[in-house]
Protein backbone atom coordinates (compact mmCIF):
# COMPACT_ATOMS: atom_id res chain seq x y z
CA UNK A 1 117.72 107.96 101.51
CA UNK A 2 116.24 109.41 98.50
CA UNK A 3 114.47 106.08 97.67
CA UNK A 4 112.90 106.19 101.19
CA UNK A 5 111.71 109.42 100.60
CA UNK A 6 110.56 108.77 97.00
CA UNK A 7 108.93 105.78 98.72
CA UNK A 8 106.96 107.76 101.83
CA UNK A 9 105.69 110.48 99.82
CA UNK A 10 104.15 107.79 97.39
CA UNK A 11 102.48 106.23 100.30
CA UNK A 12 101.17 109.33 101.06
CA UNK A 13 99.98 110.47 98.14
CA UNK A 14 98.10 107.22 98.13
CA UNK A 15 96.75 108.21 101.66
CA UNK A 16 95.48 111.03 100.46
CA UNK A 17 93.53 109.87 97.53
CA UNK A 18 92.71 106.59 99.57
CA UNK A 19 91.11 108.68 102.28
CA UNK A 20 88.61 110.39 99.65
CA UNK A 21 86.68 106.92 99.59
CA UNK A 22 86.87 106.06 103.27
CA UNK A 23 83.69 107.03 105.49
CA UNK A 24 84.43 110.31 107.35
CA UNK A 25 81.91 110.81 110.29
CA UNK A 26 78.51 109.06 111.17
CA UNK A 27 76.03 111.69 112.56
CA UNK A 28 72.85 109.73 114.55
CA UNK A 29 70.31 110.98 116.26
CA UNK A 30 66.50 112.84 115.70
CA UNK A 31 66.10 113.96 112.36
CA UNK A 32 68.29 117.24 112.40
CA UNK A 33 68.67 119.20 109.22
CA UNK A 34 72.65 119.65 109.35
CA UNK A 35 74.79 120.87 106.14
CA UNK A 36 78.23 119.01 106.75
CA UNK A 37 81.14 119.21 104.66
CA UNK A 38 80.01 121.85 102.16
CA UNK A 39 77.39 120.70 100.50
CA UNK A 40 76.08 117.00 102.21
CA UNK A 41 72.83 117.44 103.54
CA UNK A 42 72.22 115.55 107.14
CA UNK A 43 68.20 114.49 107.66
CA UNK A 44 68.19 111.11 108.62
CA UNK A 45 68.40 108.88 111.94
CA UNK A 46 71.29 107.63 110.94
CA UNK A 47 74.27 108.68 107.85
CA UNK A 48 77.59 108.29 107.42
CA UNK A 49 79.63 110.85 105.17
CA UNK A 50 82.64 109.57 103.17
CA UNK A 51 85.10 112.20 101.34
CA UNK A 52 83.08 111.46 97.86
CA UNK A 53 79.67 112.71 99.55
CA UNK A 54 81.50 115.88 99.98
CA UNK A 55 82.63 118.51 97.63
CA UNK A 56 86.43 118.11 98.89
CA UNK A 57 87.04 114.78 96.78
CA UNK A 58 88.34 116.35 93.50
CA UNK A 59 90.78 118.39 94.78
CA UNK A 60 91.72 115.67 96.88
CA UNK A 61 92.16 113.38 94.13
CA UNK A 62 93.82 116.02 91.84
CA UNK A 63 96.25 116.74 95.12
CA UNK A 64 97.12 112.90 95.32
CA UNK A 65 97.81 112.73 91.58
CA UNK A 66 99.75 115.36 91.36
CA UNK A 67 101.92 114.71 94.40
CA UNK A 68 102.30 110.93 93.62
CA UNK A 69 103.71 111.95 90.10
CA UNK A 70 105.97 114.82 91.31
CA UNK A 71 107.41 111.49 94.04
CA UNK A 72 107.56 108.91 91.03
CA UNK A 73 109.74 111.67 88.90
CA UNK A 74 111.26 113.24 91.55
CA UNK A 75 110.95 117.01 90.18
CA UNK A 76 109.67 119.56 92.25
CA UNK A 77 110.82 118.46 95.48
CA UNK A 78 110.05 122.15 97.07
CA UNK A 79 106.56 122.23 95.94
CA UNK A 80 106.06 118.95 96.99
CA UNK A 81 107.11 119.75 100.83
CA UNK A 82 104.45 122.54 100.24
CA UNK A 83 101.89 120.02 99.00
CA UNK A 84 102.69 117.89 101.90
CA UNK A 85 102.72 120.89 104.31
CA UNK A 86 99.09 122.07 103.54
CA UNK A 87 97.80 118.52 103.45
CA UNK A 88 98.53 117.92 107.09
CA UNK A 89 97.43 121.12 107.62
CA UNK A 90 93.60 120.12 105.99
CA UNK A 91 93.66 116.67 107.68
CA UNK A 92 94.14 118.39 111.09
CA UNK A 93 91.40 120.57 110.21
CA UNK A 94 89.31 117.52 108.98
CA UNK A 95 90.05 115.94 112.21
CA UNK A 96 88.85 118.93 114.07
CA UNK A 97 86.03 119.33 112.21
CA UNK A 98 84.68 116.10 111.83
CA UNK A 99 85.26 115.79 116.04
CA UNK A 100 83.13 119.10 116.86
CA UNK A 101 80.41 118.97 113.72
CA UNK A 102 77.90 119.32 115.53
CA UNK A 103 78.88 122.17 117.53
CA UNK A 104 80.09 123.83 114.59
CA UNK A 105 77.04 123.20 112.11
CA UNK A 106 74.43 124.34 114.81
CA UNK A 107 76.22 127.45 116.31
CA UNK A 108 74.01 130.73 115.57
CA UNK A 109 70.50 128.55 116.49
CA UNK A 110 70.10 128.18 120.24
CA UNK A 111 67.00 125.85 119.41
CA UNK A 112 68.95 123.45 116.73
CA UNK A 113 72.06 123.05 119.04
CA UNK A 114 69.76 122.91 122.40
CA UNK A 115 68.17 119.17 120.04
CA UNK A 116 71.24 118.64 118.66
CA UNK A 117 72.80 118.07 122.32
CA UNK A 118 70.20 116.49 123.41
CA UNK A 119 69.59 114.00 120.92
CA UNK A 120 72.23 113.86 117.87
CA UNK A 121 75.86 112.59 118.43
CA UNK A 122 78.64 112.26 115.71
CA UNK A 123 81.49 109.69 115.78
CA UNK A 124 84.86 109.84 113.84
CA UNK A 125 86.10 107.40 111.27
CA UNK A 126 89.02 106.41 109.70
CA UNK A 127 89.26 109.07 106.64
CA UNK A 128 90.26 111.84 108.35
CA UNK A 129 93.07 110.13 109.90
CA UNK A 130 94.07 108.61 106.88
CA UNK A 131 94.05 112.00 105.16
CA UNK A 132 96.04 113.34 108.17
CA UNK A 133 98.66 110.19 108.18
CA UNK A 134 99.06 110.35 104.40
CA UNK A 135 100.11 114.43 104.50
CA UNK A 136 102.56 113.25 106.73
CA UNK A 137 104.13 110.71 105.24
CA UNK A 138 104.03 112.81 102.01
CA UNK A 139 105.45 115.87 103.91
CA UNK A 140 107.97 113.70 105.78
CA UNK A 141 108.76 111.77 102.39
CA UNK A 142 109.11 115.05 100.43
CA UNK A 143 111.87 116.46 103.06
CA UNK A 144 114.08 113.25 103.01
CA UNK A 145 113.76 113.05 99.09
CA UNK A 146 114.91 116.60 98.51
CA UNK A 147 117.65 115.92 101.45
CA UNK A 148 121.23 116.01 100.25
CA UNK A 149 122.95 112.37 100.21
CA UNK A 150 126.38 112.25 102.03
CA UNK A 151 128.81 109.80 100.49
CA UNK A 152 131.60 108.80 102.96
């Protein structure tokens, strides 16, 4: 089982660093000044934000590297349940975000979110969920790595 384990977390690990490079959300609509992600400026009619158009892709990379070697050597096994803990926990929160950006980036100006609902939509992509999948499977991974193996 400790192979398996080994194995998931690795996967995940390469989820999350994988996920940095995928497109995150596509935001269309009238011209809307928007600040998304911390730091990616929104003007356009049309723009899609991936993880490295963000200031969240080196600690996402530096979280994936660090995780995938703690898997490959097996040490750590505790800090790498944490690791895989607080990764779901941003990829649900990346989810969430990326799902309501709108509302959230134009809350506090009745005239920005009165244009923004009338004329801007945002759809979803596939980084978030990556980023969400791969915590998993690291946080699953991690917890049937550091299980203890029963010989019969």
């Amino acid at each position: 089982m400790r192979a398996f384990g080994r194995l998931l977390a690795l996967v995940g690990a390469l989820g999350v660093v994988v996920s940095t490079f995928l497109p995150w959300v596509t935001v269309q609509g009238v011209p809307l000044h928007l600040d998304l992600l911390g730091g990616t400026k929104i003007s356009g009619l049309r723009t899609t934000v991936s993880g490295t158009d963000t200031k969240a892709w080196p600690p996402l990379l530096i979280v994936g590297g660090v995780a995938a070697l703690l898997a490959l050597f097996g040490v750590l096994r505790k800090l790498l349940v944490l690791i895989g803990l607080l990764t779901v926990l941003a990829g649900a929160g990346l989810v969430y975000y990326v799902q309501h950006v709108i509302d959230i980036e134009t809350s506090g100006d009745t005239l920005k979110r009165t244009v923004a609902q009338l004329a801007v939509e945002s759809s979803t992509k596939s980084g978030p969920f990556v980023l969400l999948a791969g915590g998993v499977c690291l946080f699953l991974g991690a917890l049937a790595a550091a299980a203890p193996v029963r010989r019969r």
